[in-house]
C-alpha atoms as a PDB file:
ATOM      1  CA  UNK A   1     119.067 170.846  64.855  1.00  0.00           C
ATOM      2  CA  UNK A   2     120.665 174.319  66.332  1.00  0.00           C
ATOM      3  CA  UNK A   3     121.892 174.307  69.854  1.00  0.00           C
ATOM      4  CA  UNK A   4     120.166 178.352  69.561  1.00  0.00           C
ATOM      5  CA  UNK A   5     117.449 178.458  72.501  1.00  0.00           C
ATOM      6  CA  UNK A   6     114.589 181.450  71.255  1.00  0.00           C
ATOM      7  CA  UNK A   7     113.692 183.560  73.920  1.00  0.00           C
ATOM      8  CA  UNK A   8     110.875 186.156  73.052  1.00  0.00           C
ATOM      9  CA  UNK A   9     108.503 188.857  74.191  1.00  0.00           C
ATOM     10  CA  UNK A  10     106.956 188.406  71.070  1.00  0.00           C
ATOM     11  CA  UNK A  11     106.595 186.115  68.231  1.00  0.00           C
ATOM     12  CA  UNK A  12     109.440 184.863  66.003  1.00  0.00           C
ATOM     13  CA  UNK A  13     110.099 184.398  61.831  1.00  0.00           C
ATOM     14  CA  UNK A  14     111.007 180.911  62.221  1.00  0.00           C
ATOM     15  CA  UNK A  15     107.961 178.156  61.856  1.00  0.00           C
ATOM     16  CA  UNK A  16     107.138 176.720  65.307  1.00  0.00           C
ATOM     17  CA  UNK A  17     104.937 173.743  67.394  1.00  0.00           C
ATOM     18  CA  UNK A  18     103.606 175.807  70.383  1.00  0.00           C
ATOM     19  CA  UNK A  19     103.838 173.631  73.481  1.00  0.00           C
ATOM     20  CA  UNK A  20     102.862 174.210  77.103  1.00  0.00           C
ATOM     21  CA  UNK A  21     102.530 177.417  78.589  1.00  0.00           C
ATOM     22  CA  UNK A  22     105.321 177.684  80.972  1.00  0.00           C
ATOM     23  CA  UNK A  23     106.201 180.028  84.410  1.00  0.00           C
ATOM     24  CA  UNK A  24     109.151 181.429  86.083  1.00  0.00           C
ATOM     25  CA  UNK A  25     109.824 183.589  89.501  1.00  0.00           C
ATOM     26  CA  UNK A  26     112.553 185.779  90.240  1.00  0.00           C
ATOM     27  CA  UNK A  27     113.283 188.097  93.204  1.00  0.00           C
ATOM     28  CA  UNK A  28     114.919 191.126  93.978  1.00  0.00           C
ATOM     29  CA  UNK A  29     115.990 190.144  97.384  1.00  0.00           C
ATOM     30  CA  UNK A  30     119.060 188.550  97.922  1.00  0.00           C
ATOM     31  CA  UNK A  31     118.285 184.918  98.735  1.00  0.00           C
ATOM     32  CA  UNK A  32     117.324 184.851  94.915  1.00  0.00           C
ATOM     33  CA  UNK A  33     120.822 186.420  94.456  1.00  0.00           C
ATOM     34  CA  UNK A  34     119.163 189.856  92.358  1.00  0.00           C
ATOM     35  CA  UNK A  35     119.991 193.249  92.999  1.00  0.00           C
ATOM     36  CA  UNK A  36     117.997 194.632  90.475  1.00  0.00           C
ATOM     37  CA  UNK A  37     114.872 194.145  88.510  1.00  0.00           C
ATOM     38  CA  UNK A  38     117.445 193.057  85.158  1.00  0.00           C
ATOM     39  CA  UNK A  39     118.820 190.017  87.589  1.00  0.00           C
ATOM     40  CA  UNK A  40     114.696 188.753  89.151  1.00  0.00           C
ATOM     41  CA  UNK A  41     113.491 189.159  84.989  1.00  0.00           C
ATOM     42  CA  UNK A  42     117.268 186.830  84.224  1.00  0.00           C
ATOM     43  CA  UNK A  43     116.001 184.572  86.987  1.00  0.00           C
ATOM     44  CA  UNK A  44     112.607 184.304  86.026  1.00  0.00           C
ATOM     45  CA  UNK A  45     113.176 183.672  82.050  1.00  0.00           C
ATOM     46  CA  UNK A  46     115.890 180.657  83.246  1.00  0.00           C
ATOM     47  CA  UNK A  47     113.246 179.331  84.966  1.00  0.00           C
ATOM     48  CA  UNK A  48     111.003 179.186  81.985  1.00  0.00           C
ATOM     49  CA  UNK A  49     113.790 177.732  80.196  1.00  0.00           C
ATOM     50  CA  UNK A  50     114.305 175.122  82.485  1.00  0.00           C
ATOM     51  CA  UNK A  51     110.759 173.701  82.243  1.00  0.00           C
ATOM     52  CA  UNK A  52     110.601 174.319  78.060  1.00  0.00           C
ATOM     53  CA  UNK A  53     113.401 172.204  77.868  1.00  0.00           C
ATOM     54  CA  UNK A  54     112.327 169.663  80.191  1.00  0.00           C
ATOM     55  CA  UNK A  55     109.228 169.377  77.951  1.00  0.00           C
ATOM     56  CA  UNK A  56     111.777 169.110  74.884  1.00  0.00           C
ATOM     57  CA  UNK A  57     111.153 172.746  73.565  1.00  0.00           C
ATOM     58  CA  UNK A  58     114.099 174.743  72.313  1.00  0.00           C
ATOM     59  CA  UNK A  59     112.218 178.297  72.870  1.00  0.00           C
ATOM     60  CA  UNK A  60     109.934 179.905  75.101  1.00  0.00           C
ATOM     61  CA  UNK A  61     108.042 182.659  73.319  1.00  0.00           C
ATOM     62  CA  UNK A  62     105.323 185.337  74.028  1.00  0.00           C
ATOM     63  CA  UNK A  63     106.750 186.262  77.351  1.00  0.00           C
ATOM     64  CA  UNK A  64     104.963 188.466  79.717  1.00  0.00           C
ATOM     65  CA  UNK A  65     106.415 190.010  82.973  1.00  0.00           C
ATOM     66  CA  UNK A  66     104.221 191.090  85.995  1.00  0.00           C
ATOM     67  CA  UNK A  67     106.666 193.108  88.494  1.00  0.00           C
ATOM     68  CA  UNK A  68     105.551 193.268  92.134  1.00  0.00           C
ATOM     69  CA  UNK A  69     106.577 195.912  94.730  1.00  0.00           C
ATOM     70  CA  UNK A  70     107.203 194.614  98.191  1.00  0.00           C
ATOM     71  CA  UNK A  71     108.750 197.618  99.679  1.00  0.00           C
ATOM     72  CA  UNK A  72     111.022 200.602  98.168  1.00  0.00           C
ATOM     73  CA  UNK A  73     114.159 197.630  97.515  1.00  0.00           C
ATOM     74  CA  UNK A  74     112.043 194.357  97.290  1.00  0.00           C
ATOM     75  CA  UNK A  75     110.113 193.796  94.650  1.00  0.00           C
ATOM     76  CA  UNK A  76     109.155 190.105  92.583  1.00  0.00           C
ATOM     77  CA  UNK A  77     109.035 189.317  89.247  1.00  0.00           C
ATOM     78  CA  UNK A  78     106.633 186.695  87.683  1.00  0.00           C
ATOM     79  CA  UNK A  79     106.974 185.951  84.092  1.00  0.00           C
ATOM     80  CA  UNK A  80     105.006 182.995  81.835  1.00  0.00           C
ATOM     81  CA  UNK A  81     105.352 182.615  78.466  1.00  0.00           C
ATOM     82  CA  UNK A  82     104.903 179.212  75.538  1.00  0.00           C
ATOM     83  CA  UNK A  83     107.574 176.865  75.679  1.00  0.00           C
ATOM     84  CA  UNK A  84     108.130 176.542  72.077  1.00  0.00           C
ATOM     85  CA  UNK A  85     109.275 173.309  69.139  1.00  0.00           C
ATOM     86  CA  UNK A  86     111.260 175.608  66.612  1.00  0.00           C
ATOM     87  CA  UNK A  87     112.383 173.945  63.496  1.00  0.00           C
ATOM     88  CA  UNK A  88     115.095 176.502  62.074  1.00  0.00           C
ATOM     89  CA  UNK A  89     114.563 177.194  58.428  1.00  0.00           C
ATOM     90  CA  UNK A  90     117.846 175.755  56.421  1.00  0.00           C
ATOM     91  CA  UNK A  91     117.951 173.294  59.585  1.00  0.00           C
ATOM     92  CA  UNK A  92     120.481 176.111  61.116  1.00  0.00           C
END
């Protein structure tokens, strides 16, 4: 089995076992450690991650991002998505 993890806002070639739908959170404010809308989407999709793998998925696919403005520098991202099974084809 690859070590690869599939991230996607979409669907992928590869044959798959969807899962769980999974969620993730990130902020722009600096608790969360983001400066920028790139860094709360980063935070959000490790999130998902987190929770695919802890339901023994190797991909989270389909993601969707809701962005939420606070004020003119605060904003929150939300993100869910399916943690995903993906069995590579060629077992690469």
């Amino acid at each position: 089995m690859s070590d690869r993890f599939w991230i996607s806002t979409g669907d992928i070639s590869e044959p798959y076992d969807a899962v769980e739908i999974v969620f993730g959170y990130g902020a722009s404010d600096t608790a969360f450690g983001n400066a920028n809308n790139r860094g709360a989407m980063r935070f959000a999709i490790d999130a998902m991650a987190i929770q695919a793998q802890g339901l023994g998925c190797n991909g989270v696919i389909w993601i969707r991002f809701d962005r939420i403005v606070e004020t003119v520098t605060s904003f929150r991202v939300w993100a869910a998505g399916t943690a995903v099974r993906v069995t590579p084809r060629g077992g690469a």
